[in-house]
N, C-alpha and C. Protein backbone atom coordinates (compact mmCIF):
# COMPACT_ATOMS: atom_id res chain seq x y z
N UNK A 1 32.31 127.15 -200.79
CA UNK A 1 32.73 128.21 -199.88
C UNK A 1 34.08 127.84 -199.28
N UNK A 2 35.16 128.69 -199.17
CA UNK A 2 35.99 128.66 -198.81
C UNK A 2 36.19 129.07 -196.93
N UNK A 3 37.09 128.98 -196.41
CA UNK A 3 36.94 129.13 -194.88
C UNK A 3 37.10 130.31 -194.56
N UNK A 4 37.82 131.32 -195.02
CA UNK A 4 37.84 132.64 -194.78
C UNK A 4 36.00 133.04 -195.11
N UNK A 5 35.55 132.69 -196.15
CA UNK A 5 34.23 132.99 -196.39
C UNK A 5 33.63 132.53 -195.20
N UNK A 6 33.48 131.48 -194.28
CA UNK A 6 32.76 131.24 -193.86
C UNK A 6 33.03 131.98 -192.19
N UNK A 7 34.03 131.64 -192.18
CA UNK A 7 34.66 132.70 -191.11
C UNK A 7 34.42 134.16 -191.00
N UNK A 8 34.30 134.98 -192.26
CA UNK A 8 33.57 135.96 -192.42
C UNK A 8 31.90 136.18 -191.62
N UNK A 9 31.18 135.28 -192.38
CA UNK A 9 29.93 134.78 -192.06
C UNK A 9 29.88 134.68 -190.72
N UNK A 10 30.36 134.14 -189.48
CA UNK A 10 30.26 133.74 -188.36
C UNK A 10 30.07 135.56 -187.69
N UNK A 11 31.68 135.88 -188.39
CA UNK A 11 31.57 137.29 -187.70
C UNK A 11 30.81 137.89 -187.62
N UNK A 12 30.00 138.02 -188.91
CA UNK A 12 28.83 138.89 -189.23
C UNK A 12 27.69 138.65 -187.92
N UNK A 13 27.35 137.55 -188.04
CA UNK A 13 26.40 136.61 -187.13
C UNK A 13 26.21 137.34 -185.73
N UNK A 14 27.95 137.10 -185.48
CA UNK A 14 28.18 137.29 -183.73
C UNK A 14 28.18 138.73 -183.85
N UNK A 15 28.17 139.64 -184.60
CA UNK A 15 27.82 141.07 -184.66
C UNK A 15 26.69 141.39 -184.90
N UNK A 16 26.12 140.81 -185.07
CA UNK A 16 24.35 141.47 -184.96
C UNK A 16 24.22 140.54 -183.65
N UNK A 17 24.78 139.53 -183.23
CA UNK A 17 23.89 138.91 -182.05
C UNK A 17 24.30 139.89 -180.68
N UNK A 18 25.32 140.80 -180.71
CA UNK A 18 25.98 141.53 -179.53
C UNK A 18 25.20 142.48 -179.76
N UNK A 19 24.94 142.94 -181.11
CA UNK A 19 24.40 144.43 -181.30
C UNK A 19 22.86 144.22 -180.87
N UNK A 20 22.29 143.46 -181.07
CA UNK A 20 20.56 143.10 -181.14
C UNK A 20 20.79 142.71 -179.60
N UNK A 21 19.12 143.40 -178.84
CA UNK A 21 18.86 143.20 -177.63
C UNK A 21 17.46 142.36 -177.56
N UNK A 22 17.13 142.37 -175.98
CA UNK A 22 15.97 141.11 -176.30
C UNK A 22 14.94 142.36 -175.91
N UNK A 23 13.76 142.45 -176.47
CA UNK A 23 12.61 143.34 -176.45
C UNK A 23 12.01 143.79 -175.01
N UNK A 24 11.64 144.58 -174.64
CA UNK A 24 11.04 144.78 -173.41
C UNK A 24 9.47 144.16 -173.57
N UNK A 25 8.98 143.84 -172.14
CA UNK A 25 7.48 143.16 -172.34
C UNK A 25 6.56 143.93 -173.51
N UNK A 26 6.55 145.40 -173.05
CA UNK A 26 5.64 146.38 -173.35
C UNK A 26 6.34 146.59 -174.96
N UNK A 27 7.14 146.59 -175.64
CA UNK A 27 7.77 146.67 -176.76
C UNK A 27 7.31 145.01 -177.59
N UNK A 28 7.03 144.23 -176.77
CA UNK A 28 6.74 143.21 -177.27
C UNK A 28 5.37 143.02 -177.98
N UNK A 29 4.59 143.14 -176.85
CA UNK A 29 3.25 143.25 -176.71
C UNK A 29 2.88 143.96 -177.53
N UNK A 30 3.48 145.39 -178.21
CA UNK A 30 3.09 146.43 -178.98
C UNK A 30 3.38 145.59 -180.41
N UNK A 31 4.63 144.51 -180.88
CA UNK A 31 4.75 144.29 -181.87
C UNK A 31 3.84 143.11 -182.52
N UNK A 32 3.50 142.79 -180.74
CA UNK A 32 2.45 141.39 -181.40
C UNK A 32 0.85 141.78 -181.59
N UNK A 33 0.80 143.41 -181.48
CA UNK A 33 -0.94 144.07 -181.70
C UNK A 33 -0.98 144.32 -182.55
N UNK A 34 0.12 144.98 -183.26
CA UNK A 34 0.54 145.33 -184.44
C UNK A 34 0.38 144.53 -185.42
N UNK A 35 0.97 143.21 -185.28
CA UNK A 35 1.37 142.06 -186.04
C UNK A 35 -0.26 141.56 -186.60
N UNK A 36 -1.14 141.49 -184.86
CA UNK A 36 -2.20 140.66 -184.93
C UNK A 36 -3.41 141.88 -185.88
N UNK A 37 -3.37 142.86 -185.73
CA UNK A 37 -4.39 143.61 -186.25
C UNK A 37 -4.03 144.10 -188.02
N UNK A 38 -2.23 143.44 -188.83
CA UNK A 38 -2.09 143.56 -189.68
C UNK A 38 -2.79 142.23 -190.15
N UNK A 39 -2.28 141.26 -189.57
CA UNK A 39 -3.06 139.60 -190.28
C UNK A 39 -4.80 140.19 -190.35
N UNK A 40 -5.28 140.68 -189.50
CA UNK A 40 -7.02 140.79 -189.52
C UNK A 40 -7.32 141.41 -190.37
N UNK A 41 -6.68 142.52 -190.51
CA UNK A 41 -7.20 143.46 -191.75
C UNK A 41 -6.74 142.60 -193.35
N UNK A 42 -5.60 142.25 -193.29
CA UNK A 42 -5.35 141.31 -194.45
C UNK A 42 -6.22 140.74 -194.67
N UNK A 43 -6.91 139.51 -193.43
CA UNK A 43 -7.83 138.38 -193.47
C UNK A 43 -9.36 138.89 -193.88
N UNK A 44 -9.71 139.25 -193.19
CA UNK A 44 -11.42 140.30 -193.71
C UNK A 44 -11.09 140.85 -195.05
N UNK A 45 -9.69 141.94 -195.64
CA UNK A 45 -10.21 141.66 -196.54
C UNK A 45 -10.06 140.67 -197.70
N UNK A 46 -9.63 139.76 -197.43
CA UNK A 46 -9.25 138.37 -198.19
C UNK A 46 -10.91 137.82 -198.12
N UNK A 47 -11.45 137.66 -197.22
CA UNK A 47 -12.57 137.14 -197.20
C UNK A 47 -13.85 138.00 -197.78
N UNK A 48 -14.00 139.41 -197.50
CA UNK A 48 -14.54 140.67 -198.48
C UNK A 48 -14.26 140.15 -199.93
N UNK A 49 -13.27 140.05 -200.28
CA UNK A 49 -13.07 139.45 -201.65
C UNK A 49 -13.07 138.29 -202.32
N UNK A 50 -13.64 137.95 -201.19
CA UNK A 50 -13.82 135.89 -201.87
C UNK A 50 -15.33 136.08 -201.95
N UNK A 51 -16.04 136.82 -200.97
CA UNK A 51 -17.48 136.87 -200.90
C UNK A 51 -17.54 137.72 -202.50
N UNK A 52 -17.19 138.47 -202.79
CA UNK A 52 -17.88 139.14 -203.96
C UNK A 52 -17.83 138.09 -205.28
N UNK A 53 -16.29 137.61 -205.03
CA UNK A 53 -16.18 137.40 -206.51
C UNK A 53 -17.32 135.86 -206.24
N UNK A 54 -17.76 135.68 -204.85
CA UNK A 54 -18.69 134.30 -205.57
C UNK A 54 -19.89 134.79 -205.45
N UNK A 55 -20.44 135.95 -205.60
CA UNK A 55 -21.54 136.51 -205.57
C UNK A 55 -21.84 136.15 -207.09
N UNK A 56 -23.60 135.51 -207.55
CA UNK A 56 -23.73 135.92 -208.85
C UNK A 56 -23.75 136.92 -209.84
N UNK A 57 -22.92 137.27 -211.42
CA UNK A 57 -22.94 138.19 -211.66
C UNK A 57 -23.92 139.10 -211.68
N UNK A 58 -25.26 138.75 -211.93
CA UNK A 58 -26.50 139.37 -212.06
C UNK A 58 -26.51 140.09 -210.75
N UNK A 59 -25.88 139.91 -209.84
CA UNK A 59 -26.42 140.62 -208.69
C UNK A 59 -25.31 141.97 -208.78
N UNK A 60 -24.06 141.72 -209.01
CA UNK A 60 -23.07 143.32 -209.25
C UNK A 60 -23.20 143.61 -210.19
């Protein structure tokens, strides 16, 4: 990388860091229910599907 390249890069950086704000509580809170009830549904059914496939075949 050359220094204009990287100098580029910085700019970029410090332009999303001016443009991007810090979250409100309630904006927060909403992204971490969100977040937490996408992992659960992932997880149950990750585990829904571990239970079947070790179910014996005779039984499905």
């Amino acid at each position: 990388m050359n220094i204009r390249a990287i100098k580029k890069y910085i700019r970029g950086i410090r332009r999303i860091l001016v443009i991007a704000k810090k979250p409100s509580e309630a904006e927060l809170r909403r992204v971490i229910k969100v977040a937490g009830a996408g992992m659960l549904i992932i997880g149950v059914t990750g585990v829904v599907i571990a239970f079947l496939l070790s179910l014996p075949t005779s039984i499905i």
